[in-house]
C-alpha atoms as a PDB file:
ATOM      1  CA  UNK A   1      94.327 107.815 107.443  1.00  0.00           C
ATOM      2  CA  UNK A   2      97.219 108.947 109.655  1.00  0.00           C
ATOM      3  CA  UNK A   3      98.574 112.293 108.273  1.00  0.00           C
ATOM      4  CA  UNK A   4     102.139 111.688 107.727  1.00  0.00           C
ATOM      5  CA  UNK A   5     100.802 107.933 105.774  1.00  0.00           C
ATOM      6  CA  UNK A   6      99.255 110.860 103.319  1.00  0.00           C
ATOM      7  CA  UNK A   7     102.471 112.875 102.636  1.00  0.00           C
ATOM      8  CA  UNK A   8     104.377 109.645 102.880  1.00  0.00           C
ATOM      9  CA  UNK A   9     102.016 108.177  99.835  1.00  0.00           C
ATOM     10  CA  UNK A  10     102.407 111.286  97.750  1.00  0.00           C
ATOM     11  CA  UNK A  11     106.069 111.122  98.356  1.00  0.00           C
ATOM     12  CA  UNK A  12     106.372 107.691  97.067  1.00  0.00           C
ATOM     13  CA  UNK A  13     104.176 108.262  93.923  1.00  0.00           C
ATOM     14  CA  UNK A  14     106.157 111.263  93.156  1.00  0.00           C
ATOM     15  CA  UNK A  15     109.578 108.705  92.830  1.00  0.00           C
ATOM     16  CA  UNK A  16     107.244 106.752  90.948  1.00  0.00           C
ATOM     17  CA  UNK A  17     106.324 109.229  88.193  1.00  0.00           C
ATOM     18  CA  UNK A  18     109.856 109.929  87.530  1.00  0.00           C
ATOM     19  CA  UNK A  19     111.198 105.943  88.152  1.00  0.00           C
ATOM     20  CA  UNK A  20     107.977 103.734  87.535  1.00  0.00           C
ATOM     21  CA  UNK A  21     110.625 100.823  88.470  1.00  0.00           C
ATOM     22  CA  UNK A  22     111.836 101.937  92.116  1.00  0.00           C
ATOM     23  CA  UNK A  23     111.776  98.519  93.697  1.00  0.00           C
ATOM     24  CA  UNK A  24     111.734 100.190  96.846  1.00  0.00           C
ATOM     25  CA  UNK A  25     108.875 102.965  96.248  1.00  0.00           C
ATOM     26  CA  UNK A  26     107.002 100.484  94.826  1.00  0.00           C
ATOM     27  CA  UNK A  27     107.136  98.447  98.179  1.00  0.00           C
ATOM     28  CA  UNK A  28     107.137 101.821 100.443  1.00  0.00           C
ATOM     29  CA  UNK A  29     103.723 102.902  98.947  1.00  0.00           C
ATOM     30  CA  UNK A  30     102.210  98.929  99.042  1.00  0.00           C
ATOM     31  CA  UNK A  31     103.458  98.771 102.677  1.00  0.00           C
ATOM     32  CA  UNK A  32     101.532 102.661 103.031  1.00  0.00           C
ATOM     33  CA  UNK A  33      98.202 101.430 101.662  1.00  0.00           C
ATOM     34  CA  UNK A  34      98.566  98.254 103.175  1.00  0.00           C
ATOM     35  CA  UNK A  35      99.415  99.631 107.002  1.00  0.00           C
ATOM     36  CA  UNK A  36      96.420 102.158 106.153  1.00  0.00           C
ATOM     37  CA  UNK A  37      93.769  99.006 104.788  1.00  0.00           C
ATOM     38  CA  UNK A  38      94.049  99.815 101.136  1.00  0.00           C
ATOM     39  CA  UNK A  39      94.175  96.570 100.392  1.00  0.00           C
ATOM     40  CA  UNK A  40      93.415  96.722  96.388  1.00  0.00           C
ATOM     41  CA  UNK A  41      96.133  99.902  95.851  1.00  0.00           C
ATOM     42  CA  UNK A  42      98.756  97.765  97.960  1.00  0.00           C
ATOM     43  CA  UNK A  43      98.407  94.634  95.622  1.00  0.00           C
ATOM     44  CA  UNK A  44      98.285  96.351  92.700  1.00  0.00           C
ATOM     45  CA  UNK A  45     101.848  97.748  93.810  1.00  0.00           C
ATOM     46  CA  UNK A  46     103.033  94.365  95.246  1.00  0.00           C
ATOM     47  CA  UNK A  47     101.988  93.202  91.839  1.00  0.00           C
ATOM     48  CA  UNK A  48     104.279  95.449  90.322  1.00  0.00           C
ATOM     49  CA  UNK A  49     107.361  94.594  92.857  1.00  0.00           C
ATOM     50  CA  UNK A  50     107.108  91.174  92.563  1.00  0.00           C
ATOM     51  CA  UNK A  51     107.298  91.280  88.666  1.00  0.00           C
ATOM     52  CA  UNK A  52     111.067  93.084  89.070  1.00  0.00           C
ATOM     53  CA  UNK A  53     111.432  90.437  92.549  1.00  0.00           C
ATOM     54  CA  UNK A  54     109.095  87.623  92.253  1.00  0.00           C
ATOM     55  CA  UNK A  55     111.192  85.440  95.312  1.00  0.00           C
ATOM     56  CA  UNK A  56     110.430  88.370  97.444  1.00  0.00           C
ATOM     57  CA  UNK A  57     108.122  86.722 100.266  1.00  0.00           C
ATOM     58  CA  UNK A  58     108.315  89.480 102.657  1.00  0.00           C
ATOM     59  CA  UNK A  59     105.896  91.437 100.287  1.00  0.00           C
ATOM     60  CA  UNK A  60     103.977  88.440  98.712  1.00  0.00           C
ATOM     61  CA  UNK A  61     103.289  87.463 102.544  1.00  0.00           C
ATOM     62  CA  UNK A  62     101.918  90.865 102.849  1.00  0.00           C
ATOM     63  CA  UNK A  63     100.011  90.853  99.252  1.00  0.00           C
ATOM     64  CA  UNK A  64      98.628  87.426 100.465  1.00  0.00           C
ATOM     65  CA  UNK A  65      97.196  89.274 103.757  1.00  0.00           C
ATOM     66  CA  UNK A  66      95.363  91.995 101.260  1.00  0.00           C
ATOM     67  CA  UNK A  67      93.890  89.392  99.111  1.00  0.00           C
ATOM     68  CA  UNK A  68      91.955  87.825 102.173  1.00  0.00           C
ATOM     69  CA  UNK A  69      91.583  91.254 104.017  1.00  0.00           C
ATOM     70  CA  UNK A  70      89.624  91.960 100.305  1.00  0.00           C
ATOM     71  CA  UNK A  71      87.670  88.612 100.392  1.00  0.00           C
ATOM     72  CA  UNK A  72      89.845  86.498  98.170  1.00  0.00           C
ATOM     73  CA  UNK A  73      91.030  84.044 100.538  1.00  0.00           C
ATOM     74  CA  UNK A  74      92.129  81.588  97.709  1.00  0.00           C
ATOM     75  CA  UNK A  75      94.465  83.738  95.902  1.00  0.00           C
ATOM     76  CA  UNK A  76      96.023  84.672  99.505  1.00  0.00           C
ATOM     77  CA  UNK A  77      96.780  80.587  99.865  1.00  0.00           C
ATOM     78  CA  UNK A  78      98.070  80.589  96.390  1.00  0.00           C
ATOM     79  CA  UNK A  79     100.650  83.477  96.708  1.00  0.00           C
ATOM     80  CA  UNK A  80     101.157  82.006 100.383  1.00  0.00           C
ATOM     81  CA  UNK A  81     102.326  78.850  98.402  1.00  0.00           C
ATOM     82  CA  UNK A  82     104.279  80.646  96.210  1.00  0.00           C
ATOM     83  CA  UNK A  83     106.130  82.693  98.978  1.00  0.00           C
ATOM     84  CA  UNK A  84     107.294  79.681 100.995  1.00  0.00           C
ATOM     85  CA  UNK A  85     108.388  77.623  97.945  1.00  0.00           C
ATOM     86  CA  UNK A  86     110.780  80.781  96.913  1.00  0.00           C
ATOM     87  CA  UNK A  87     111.368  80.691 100.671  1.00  0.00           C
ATOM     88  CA  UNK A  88     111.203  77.756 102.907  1.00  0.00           C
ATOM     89  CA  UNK A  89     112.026  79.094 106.082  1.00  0.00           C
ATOM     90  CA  UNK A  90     109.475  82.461 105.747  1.00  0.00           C
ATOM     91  CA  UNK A  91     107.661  81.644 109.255  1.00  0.00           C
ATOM     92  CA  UNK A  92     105.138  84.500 108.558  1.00  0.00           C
ATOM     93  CA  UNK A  93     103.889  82.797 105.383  1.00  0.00           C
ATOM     94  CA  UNK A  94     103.763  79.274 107.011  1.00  0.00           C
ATOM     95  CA  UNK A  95     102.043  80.825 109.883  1.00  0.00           C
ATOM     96  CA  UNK A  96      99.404  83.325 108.112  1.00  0.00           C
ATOM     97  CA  UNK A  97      98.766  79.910 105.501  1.00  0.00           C
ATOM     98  CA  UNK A  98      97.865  77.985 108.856  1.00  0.00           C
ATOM     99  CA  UNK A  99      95.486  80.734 109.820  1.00  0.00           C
ATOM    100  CA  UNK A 100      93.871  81.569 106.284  1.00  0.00           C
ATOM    101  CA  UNK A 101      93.274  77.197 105.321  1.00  0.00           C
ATOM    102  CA  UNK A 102      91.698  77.232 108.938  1.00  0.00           C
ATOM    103  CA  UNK A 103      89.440  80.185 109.439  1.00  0.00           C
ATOM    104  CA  UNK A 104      88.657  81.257 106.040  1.00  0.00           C
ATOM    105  CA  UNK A 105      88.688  77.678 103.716  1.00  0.00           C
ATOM    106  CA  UNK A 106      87.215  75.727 107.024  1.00  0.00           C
ATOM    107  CA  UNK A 107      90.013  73.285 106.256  1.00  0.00           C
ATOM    108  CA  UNK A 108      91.092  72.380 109.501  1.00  0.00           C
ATOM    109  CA  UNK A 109      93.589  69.581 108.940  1.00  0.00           C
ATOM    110  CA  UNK A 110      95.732  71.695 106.179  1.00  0.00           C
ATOM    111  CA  UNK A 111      96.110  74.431 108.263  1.00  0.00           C
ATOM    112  CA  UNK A 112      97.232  72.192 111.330  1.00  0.00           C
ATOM    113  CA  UNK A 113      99.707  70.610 108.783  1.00  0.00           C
ATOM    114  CA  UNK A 114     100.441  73.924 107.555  1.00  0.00           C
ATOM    115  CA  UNK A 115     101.726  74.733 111.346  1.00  0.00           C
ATOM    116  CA  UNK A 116     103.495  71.473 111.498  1.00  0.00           C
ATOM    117  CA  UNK A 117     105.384  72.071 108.444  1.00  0.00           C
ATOM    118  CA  UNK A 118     106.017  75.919 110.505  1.00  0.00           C
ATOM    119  CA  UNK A 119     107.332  74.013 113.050  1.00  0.00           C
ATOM    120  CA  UNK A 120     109.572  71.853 111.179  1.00  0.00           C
ATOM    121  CA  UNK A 121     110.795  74.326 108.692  1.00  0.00           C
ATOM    122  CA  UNK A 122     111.605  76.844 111.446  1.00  0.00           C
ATOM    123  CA  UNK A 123     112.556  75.544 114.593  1.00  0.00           C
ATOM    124  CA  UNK A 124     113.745  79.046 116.085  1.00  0.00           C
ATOM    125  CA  UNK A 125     109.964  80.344 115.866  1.00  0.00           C
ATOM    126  CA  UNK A 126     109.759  82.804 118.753  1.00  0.00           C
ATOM    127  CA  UNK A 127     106.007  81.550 119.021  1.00  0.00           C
ATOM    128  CA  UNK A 128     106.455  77.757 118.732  1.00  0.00           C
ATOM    129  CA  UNK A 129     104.816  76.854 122.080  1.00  0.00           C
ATOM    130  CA  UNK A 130     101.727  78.835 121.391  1.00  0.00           C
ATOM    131  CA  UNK A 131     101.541  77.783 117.603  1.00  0.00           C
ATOM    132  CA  UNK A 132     101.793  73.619 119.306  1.00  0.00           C
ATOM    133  CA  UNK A 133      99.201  74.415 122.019  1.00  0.00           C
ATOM    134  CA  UNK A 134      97.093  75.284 118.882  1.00  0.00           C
ATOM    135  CA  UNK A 135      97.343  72.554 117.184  1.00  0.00           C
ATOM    136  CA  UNK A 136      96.901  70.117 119.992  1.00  0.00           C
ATOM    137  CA  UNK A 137      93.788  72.266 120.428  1.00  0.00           C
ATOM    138  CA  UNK A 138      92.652  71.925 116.842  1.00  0.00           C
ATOM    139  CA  UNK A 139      93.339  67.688 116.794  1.00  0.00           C
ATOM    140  CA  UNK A 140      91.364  67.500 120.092  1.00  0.00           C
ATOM    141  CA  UNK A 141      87.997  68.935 118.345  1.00  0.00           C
ATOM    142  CA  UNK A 142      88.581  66.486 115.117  1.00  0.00           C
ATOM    143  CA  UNK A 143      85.275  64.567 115.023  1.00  0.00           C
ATOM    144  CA  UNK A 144      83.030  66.852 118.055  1.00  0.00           C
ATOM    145  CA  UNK A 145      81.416  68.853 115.614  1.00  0.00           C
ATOM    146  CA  UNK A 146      82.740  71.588 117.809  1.00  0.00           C
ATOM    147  CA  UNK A 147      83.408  74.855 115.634  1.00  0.00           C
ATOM    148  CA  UNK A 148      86.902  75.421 115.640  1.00  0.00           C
ATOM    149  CA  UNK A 149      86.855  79.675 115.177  1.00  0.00           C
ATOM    150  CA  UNK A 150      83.717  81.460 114.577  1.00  0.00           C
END
């Protein structure tokens, strides 16, 4: 772990031991441990932001990523879900959904419609060509038994 990520940590937990509710510590350290892959610390203080900010997708997108980094790709869909209902237009979650229902729940056709509803929901995607040459890719390999990521 990078140094400054160590004294940046300790800096946050000592804001939280006098204000166990600073929103924004509680998000600085999560965004620490997550930047630094420590996935389980970062959604256990995600957990506690989103209790005082539940619509907050920006950090449930981010909790989401933890939860499959950790092996639970099934809770990342669920707070995935969660994050674009409070937030329609959150590209990242609609994007990282796409990738999670395709590569780590093998479901092929909800994360192409996952990328379709991207598309839809946020027309101004900076990545939109890339994100429809994927899914053209994906519906061309429906039915050849062809494995779509390894």
């Amino acid at each position: 772990m990078r140094l400054n990520a160590v004294a940046e940590i300790e800096n946050y937990k000592e804001i939280l031991r006098k204000d166990p509710n600073n929103l924004q510590a509680l998000i600085g350290v999560g965004n620490l441990y997550f930047d630094t892959g420590r996935d389980l610390l970062a959604i256990e203080n995600y957990r506690k932001a989103l209790a005082m900010d539940p619509s907050n997708s920006n950090v449930r997108t981010d909790m989401a990523v933890c939860y499959r980094r950790s092996g639970n790709p099934a809770r990342a869909v669920e707070e995935l879900k969660k994050a674009i209902s409070a937030t329609p237009r959150h590209a990242q979650s609609r994007y990282n959904l796409g990738v999670i229902l395709i590569q780590d729940m093998h479901d092929v056709e909800g994360g192409t419609k996952a990328w379709e509803a991207l598309l839809e929901n946020v027309p101004d995607y900076p990545y939109r060509e890339n994100v429809k040459a994927e899914i053209a890719r994906m519906r061309s390999m429906r039915g050849t038994g062809k494995q779509v990521y390894k």
